[in-house]
PDB file of N, CA and C in Angstrom:
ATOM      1  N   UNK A   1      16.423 114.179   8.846  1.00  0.00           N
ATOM      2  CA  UNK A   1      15.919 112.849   8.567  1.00  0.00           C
ATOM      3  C   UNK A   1      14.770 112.936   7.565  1.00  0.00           C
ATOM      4  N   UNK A   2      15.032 111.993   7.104  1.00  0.00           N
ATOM      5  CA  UNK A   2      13.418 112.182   5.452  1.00  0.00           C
ATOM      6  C   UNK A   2      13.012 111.072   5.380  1.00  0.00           C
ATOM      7  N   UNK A   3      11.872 110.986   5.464  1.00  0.00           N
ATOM      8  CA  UNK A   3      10.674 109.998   5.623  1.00  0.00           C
ATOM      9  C   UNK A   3      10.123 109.907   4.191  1.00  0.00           C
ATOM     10  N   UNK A   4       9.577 108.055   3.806  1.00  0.00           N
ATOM     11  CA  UNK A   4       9.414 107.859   3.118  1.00  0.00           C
ATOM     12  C   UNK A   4       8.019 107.072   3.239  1.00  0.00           C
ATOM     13  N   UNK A   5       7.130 107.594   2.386  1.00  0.00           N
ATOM     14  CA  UNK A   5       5.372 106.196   2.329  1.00  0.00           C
ATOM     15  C   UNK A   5       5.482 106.554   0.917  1.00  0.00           C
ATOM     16  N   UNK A   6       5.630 104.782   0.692  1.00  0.00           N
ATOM     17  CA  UNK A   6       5.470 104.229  -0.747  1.00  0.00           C
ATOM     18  C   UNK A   6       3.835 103.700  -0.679  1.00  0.00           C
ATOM     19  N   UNK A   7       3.108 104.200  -1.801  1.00  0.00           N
ATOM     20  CA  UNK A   7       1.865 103.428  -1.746  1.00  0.00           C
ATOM     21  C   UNK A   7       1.275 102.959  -3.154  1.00  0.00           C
ATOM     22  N   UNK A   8       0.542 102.590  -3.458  1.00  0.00           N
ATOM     23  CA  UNK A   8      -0.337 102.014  -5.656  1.00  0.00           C
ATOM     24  C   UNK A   8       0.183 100.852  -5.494  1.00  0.00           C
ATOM     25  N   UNK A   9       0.834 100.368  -4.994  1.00  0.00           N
ATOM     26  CA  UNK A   9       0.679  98.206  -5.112  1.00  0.00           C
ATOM     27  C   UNK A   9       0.060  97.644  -5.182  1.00  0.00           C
ATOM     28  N   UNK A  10       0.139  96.740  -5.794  1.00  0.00           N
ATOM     29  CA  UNK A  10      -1.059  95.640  -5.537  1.00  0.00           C
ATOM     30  C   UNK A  10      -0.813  94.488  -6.652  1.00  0.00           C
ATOM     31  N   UNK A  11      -1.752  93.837  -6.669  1.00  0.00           N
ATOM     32  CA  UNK A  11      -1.888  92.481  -7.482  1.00  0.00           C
ATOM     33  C   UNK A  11      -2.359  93.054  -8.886  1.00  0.00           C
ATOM     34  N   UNK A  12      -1.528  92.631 -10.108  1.00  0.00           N
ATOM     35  CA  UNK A  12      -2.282  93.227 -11.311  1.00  0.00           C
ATOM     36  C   UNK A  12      -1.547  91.489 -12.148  1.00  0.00           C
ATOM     37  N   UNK A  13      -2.712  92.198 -13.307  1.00  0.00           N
ATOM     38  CA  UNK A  13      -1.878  90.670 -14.718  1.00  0.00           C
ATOM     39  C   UNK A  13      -1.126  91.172 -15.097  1.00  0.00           C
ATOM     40  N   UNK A  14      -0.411  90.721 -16.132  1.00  0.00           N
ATOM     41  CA  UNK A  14       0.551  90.356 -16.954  1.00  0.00           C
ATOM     42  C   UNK A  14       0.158  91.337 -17.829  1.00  0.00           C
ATOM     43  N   UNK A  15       0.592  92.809 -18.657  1.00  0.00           N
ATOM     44  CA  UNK A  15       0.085  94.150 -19.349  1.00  0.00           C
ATOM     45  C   UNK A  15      -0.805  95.034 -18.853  1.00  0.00           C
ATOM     46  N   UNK A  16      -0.844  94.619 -17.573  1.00  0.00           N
ATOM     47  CA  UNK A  16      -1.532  96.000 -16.727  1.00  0.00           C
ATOM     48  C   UNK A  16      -0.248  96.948 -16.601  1.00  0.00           C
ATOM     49  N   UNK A  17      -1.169  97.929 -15.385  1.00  0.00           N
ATOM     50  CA  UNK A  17      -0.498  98.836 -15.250  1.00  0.00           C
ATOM     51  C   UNK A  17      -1.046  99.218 -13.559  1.00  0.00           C
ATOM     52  N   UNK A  18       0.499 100.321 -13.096  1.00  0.00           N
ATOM     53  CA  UNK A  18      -0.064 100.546 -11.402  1.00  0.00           C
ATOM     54  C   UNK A  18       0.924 101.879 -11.865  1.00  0.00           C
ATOM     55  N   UNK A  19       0.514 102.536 -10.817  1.00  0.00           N
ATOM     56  CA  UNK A  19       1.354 104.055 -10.681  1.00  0.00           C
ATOM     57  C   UNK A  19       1.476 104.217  -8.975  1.00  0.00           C
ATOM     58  N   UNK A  20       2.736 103.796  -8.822  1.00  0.00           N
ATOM     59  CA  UNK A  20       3.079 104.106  -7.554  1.00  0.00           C
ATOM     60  C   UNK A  20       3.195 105.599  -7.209  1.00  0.00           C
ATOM     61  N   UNK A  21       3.245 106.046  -5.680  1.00  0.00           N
ATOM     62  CA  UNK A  21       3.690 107.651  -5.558  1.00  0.00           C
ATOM     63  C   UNK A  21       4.753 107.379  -4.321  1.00  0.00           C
ATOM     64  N   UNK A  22       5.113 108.022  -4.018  1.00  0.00           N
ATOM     65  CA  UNK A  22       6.237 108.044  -2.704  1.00  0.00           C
ATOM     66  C   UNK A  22       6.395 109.453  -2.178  1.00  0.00           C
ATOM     67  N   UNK A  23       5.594 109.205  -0.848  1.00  0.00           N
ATOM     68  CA  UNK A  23       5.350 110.628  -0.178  1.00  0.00           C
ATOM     69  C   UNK A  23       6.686 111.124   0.186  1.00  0.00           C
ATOM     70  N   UNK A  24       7.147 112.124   0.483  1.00  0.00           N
ATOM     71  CA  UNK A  24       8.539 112.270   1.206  1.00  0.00           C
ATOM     72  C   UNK A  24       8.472 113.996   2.251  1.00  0.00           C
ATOM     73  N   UNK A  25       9.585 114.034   2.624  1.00  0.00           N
ATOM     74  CA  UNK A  25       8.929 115.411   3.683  1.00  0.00           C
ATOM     75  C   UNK A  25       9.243 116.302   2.610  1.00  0.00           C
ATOM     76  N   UNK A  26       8.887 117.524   3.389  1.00  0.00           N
ATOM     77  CA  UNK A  26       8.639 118.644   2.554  1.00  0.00           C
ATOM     78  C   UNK A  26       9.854 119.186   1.472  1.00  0.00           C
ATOM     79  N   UNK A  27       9.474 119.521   0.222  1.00  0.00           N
ATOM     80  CA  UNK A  27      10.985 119.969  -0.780  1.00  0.00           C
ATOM     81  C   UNK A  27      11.709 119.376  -1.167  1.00  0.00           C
ATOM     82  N   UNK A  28      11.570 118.235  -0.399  1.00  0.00           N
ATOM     83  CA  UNK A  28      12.573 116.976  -0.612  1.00  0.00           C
ATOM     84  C   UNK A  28      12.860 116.584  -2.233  1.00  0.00           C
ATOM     85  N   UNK A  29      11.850 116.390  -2.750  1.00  0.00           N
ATOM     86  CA  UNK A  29      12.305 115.970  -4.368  1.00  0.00           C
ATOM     87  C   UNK A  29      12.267 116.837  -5.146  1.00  0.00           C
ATOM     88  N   UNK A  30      12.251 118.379  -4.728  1.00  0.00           N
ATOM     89  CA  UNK A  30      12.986 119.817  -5.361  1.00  0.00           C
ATOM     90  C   UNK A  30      14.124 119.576  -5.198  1.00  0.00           C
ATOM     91  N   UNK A  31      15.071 119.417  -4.441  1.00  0.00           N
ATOM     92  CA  UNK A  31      16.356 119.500  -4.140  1.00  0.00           C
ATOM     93  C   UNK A  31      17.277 118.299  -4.112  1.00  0.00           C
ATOM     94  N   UNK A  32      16.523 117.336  -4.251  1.00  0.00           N
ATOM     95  CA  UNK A  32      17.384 116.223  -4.600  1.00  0.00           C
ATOM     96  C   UNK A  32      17.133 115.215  -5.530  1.00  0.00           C
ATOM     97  N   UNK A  33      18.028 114.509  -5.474  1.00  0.00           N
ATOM     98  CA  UNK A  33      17.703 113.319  -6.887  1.00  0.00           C
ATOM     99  C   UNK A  33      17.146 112.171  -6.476  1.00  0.00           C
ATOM    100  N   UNK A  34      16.067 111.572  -7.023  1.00  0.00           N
ATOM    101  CA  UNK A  34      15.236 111.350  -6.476  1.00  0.00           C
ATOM    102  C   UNK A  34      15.432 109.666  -7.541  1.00  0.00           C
ATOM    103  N   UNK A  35      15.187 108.436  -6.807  1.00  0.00           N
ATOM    104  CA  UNK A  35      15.055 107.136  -7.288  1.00  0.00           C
ATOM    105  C   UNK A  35      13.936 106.087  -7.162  1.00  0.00           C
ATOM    106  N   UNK A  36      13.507 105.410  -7.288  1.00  0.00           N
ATOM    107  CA  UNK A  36      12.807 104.290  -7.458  1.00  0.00           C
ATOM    108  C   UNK A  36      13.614 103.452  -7.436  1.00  0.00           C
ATOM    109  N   UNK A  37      13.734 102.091  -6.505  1.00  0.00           N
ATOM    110  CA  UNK A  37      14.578 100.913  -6.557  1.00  0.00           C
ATOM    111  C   UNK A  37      13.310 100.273  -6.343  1.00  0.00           C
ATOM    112  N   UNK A  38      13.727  98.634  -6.418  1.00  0.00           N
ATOM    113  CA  UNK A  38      12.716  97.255  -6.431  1.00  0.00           C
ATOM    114  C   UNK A  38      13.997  96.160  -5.620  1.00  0.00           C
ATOM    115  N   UNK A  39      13.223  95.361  -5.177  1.00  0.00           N
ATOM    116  CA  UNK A  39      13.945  94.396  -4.780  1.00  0.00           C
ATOM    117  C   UNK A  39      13.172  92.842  -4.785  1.00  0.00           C
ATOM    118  N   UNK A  40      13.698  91.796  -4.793  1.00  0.00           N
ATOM    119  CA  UNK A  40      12.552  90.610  -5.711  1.00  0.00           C
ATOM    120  C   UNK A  40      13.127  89.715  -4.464  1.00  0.00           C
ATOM    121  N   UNK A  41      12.462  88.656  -4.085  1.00  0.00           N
ATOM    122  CA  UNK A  41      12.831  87.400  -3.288  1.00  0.00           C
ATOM    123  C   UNK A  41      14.493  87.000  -3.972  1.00  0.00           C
ATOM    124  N   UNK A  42      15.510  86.909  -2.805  1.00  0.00           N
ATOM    125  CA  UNK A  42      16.687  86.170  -3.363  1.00  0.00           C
ATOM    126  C   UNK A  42      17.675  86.932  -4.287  1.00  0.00           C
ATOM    127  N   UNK A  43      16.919  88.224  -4.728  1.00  0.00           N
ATOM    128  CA  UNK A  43      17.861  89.204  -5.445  1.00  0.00           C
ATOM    129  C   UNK A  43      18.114  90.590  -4.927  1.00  0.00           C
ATOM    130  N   UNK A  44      19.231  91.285  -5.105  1.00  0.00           N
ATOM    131  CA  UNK A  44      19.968  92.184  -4.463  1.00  0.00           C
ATOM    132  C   UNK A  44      18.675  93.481  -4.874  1.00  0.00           C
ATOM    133  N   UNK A  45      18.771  94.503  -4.670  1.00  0.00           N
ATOM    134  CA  UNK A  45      18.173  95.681  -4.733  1.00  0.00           C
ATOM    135  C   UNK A  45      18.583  96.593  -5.733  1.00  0.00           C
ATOM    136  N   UNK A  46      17.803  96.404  -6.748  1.00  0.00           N
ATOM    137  CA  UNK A  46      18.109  97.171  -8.047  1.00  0.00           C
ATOM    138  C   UNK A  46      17.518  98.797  -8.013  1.00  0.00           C
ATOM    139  N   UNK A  47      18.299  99.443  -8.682  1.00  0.00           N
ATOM    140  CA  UNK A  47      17.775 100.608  -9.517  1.00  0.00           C
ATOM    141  C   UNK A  47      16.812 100.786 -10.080  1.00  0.00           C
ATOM    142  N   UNK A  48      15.482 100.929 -10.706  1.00  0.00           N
ATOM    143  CA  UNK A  48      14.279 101.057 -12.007  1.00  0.00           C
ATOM    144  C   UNK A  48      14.413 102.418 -11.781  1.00  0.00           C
ATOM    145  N   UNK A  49      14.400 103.243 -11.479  1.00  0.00           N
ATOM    146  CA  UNK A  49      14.758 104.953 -12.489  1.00  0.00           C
ATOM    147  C   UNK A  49      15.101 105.958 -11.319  1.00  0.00           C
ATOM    148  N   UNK A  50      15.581 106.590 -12.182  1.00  0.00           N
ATOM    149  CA  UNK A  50      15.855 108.019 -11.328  1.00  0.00           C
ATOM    150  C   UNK A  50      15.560 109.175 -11.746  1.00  0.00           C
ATOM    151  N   UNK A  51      15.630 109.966 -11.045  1.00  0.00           N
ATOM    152  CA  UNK A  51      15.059 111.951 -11.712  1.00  0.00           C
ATOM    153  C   UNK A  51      16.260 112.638 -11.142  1.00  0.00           C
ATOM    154  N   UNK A  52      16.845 113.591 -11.603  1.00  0.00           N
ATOM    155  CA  UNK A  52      17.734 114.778 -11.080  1.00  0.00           C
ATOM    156  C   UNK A  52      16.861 115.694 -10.439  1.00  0.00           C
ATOM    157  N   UNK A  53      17.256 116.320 -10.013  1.00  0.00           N
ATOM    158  CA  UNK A  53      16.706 117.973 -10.028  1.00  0.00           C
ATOM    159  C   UNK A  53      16.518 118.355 -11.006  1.00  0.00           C
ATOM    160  N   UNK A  54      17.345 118.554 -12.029  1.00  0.00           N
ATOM    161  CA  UNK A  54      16.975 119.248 -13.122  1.00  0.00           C
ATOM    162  C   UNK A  54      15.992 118.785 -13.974  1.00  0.00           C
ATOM    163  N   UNK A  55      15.507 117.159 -13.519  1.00  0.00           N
ATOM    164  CA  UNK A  55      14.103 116.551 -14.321  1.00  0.00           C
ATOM    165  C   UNK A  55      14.994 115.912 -15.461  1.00  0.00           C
ATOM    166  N   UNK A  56      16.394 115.362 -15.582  1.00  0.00           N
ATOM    167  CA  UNK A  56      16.694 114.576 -16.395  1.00  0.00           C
ATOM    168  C   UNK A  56      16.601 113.347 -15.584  1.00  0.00           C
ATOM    169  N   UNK A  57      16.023 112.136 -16.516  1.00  0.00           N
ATOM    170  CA  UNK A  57      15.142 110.553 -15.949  1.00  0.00           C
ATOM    171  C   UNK A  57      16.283 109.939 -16.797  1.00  0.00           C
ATOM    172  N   UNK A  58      16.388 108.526 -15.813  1.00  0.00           N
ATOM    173  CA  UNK A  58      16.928 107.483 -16.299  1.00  0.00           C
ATOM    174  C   UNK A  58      16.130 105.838 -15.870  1.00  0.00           C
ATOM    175  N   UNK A  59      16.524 105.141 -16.525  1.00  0.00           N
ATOM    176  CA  UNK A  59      15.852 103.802 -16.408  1.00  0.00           C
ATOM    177  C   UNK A  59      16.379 102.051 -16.642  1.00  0.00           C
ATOM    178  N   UNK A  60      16.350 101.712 -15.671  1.00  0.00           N
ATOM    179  CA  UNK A  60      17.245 100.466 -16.017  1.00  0.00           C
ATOM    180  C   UNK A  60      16.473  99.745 -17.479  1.00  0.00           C
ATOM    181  N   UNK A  61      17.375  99.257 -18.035  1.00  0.00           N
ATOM    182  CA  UNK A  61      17.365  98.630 -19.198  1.00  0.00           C
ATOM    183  C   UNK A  61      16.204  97.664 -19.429  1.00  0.00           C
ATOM    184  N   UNK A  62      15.822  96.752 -18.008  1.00  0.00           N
ATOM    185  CA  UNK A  62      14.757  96.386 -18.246  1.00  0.00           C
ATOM    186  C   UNK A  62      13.287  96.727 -18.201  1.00  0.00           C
ATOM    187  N   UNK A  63      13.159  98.015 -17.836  1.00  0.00           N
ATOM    188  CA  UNK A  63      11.491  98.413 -17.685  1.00  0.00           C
ATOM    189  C   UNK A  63      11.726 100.267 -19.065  1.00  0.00           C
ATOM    190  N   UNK A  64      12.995 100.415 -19.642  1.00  0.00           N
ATOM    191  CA  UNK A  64      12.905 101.341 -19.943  1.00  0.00           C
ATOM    192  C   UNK A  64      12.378 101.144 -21.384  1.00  0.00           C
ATOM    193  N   UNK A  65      11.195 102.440 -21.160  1.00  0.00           N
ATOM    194  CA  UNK A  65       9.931 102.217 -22.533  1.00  0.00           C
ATOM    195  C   UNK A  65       8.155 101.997 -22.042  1.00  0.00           C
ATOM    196  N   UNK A  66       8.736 101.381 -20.621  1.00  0.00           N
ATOM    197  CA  UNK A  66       7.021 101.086 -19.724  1.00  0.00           C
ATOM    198  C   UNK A  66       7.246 101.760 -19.012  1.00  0.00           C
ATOM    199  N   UNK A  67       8.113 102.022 -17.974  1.00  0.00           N
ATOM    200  CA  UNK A  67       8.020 103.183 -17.187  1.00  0.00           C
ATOM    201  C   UNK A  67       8.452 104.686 -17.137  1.00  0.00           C
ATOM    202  N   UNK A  68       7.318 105.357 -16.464  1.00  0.00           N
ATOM    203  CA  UNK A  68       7.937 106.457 -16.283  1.00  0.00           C
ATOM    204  C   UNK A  68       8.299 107.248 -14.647  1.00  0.00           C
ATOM    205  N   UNK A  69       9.118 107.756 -14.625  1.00  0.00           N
ATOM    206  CA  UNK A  69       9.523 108.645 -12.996  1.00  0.00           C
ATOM    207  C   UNK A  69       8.951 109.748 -13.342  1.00  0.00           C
ATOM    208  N   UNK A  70       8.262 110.721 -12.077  1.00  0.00           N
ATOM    209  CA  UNK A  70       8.087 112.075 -12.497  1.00  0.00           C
ATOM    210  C   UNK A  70       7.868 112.249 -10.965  1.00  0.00           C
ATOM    211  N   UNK A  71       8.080 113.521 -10.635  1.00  0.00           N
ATOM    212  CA  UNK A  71       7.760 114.445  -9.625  1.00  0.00           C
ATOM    213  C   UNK A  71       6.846 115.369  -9.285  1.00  0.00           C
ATOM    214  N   UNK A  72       5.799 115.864  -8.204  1.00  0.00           N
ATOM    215  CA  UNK A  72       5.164 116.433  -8.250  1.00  0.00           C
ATOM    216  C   UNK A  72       5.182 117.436  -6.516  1.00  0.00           C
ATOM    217  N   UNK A  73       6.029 118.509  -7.225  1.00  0.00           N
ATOM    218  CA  UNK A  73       6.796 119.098  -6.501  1.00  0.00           C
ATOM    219  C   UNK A  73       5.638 120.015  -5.345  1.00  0.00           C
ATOM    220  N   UNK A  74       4.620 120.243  -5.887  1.00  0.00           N
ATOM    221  CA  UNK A  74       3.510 120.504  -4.572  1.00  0.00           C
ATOM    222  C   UNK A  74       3.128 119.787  -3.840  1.00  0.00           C
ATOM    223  N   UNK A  75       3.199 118.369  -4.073  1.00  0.00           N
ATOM    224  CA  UNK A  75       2.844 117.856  -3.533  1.00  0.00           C
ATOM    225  C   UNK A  75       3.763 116.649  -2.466  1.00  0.00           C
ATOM    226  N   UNK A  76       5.150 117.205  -3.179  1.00  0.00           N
ATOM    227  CA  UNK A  76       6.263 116.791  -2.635  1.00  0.00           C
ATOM    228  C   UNK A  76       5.792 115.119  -2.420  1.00  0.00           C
ATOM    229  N   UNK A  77       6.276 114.460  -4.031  1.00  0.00           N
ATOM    230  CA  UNK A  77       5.630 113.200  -4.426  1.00  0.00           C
ATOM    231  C   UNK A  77       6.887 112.612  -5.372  1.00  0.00           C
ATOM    232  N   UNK A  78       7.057 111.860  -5.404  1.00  0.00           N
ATOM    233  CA  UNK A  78       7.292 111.178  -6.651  1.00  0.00           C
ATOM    234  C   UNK A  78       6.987 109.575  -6.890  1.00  0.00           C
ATOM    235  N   UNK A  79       6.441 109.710  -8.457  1.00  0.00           N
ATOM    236  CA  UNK A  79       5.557 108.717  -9.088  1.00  0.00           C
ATOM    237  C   UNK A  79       6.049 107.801  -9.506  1.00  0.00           C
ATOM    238  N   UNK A  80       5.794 106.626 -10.080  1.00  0.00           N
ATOM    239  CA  UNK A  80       6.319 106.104 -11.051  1.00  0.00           C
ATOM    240  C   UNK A  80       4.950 104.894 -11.961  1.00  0.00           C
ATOM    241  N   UNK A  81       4.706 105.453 -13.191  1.00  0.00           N
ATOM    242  CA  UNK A  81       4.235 104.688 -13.835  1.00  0.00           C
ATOM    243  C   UNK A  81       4.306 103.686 -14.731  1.00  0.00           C
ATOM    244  N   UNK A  82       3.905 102.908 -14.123  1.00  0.00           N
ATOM    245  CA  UNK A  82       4.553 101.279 -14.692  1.00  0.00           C
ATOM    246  C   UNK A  82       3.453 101.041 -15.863  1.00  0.00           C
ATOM    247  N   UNK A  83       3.500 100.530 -16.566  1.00  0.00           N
ATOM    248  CA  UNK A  83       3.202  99.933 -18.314  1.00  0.00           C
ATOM    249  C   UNK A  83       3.312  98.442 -18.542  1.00  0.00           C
ATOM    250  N   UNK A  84       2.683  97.593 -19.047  1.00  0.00           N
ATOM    251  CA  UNK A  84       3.046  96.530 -19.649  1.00  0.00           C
ATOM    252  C   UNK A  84       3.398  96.150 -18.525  1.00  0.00           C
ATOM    253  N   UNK A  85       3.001  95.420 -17.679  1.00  0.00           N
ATOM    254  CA  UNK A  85       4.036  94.912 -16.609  1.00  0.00           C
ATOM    255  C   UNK A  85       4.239  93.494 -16.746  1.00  0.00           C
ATOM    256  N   UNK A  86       4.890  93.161 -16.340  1.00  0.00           N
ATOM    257  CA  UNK A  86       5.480  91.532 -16.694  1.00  0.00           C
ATOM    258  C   UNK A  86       5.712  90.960 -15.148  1.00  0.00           C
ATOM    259  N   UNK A  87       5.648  89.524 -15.234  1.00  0.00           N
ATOM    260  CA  UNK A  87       5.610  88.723 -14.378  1.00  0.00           C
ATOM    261  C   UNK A  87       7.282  89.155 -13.354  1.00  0.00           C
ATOM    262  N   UNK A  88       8.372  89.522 -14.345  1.00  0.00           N
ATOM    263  CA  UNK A  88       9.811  89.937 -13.862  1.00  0.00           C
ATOM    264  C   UNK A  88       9.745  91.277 -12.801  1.00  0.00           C
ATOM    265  N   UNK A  89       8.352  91.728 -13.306  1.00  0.00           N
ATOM    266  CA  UNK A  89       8.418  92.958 -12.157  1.00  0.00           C
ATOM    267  C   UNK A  89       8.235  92.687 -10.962  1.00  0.00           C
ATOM    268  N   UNK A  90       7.694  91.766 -10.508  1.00  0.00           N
ATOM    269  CA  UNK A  90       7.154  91.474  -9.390  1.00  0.00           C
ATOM    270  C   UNK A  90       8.374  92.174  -7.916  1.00  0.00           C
ATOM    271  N   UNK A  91       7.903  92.684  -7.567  1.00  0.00           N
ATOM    272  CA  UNK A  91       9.147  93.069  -6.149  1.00  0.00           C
ATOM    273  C   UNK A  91       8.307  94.030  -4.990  1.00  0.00           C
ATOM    274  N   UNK A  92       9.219  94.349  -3.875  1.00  0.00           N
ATOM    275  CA  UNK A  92       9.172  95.121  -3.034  1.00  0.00           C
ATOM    276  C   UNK A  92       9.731  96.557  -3.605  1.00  0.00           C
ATOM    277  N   UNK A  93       9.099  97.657  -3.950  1.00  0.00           N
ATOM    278  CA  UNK A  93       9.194  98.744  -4.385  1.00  0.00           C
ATOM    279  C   UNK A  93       9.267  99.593  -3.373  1.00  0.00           C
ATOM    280  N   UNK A  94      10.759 100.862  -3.216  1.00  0.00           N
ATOM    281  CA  UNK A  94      10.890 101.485  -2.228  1.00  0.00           C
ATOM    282  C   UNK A  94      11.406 102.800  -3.240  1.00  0.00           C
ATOM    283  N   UNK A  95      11.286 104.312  -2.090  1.00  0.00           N
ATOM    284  CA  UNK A  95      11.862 104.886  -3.600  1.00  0.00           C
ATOM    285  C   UNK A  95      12.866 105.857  -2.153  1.00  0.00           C
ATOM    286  N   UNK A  96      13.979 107.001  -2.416  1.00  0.00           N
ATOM    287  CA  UNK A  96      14.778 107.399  -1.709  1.00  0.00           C
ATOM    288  C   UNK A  96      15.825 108.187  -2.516  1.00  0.00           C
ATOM    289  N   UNK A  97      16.029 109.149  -1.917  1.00  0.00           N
ATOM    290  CA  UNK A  97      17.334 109.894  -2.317  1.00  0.00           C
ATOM    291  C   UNK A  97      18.153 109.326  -2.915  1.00  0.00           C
ATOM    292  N   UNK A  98      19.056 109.569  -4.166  1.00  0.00           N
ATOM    293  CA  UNK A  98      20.070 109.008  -4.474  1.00  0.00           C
ATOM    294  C   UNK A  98      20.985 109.534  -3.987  1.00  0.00           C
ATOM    295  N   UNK A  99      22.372 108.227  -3.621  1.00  0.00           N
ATOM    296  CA  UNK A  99      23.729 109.079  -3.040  1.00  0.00           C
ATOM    297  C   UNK A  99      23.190 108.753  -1.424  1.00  0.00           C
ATOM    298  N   UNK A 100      22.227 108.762  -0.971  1.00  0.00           N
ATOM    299  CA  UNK A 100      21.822 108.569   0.178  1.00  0.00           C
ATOM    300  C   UNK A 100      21.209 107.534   0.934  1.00  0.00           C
ATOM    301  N   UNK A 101      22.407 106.666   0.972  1.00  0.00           N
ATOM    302  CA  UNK A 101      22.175 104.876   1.202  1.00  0.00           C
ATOM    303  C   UNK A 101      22.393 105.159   2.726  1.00  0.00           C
ATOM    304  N   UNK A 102      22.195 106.142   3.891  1.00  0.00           N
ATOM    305  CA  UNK A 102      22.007 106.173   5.177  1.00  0.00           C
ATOM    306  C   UNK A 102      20.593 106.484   5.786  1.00  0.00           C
ATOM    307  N   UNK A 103      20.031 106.955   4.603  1.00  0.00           N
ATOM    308  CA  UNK A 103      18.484 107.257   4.671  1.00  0.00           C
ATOM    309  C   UNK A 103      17.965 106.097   5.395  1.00  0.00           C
ATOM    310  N   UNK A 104      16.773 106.229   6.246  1.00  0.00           N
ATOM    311  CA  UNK A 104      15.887 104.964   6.451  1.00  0.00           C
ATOM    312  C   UNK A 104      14.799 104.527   5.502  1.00  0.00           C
ATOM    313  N   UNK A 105      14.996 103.629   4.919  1.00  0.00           N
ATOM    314  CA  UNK A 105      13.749 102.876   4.072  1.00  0.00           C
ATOM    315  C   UNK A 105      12.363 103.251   4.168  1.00  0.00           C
ATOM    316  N   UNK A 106      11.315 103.180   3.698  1.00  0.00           N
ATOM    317  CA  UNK A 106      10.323 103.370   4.023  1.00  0.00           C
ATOM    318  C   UNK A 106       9.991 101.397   3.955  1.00  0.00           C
ATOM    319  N   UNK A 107       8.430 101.660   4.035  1.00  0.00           N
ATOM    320  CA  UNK A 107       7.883  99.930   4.600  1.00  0.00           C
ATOM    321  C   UNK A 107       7.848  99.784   2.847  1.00  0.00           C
ATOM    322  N   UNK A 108       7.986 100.655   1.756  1.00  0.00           N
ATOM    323  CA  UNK A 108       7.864  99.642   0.336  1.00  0.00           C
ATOM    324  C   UNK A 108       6.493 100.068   0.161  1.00  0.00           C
ATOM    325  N   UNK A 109       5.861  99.350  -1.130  1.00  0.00           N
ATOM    326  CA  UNK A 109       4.674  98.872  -1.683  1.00  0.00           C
ATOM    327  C   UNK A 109       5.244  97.666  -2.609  1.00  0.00           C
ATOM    328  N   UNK A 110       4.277  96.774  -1.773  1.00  0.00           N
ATOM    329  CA  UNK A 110       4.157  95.536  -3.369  1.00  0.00           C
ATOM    330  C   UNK A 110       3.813  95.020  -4.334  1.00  0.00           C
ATOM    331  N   UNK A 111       4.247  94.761  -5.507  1.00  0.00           N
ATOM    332  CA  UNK A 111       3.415  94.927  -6.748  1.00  0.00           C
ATOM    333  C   UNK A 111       4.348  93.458  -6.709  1.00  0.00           C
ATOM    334  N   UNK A 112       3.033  92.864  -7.671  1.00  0.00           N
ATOM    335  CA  UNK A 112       2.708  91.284  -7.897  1.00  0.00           C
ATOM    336  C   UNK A 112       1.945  91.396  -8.939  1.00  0.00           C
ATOM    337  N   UNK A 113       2.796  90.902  -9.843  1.00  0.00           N
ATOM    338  CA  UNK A 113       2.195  90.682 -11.638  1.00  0.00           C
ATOM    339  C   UNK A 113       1.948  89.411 -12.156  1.00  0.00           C
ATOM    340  N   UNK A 114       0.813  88.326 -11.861  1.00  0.00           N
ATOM    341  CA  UNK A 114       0.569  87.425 -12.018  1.00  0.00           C
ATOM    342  C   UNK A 114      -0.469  86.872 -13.117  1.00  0.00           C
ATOM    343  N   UNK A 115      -0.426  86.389 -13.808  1.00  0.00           N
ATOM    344  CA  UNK A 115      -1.915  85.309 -14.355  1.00  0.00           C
ATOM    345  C   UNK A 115      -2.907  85.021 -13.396  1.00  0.00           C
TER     346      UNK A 115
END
């Protein structure tokens, strides 16, 4: 079982910036592929990036250029730094194994990009 604490949320404007981390148990994001999803009031649960193992990143179309995924394998972490943020970001941010939709969720962090 692999445990997840999402934490860096919070209330920012409109071209700030937040850097989430997502604790996970030990090795965990050495050995597996590792994601960032969001989910918004009323909309399904999207993708915003992923890492392989091998450290090749991907990024949905809308945040790719502001964000970045990275891993920090001592500390058995993974980040994600958000850029420019826009009012569209606004969501419940969870991050989890990819391929591994039996995992349990962690509680999220929320980021709220307002005026």
């Amino acid at each position: 079982q692999v445990q997840y604490v999402e934490s860096g949320g919070g209330l920012v404007q409109p071209g700030g910036s937040l850097r989430l981390s997502c604790g996970t148990s030990t090795s965990v994001p050495s050995i597996y592929d590792m994601a960032w999803y969001r989910q918004a009031p009323g909309k399904e649960r999207e993708l915003v990036a992923s890492i392989s193992v091998a450290g090749t990143t991907n990024y949905g179309s809308s945040v790719k250029g502001r964000f970045t995924i990275s891993r920090d394998s001592a500390k058995h972490t993974v980040d994600l730094q958000m850029e420019s943020l826009k009012s569209e970001d606004t969501a419940m941010y969870y991050c989890g194994r990819m391929y591994y939709m039996n995992d349990q969720w962690g509680q999220g962090t929320q980021v709220a990009v307002s005026s």
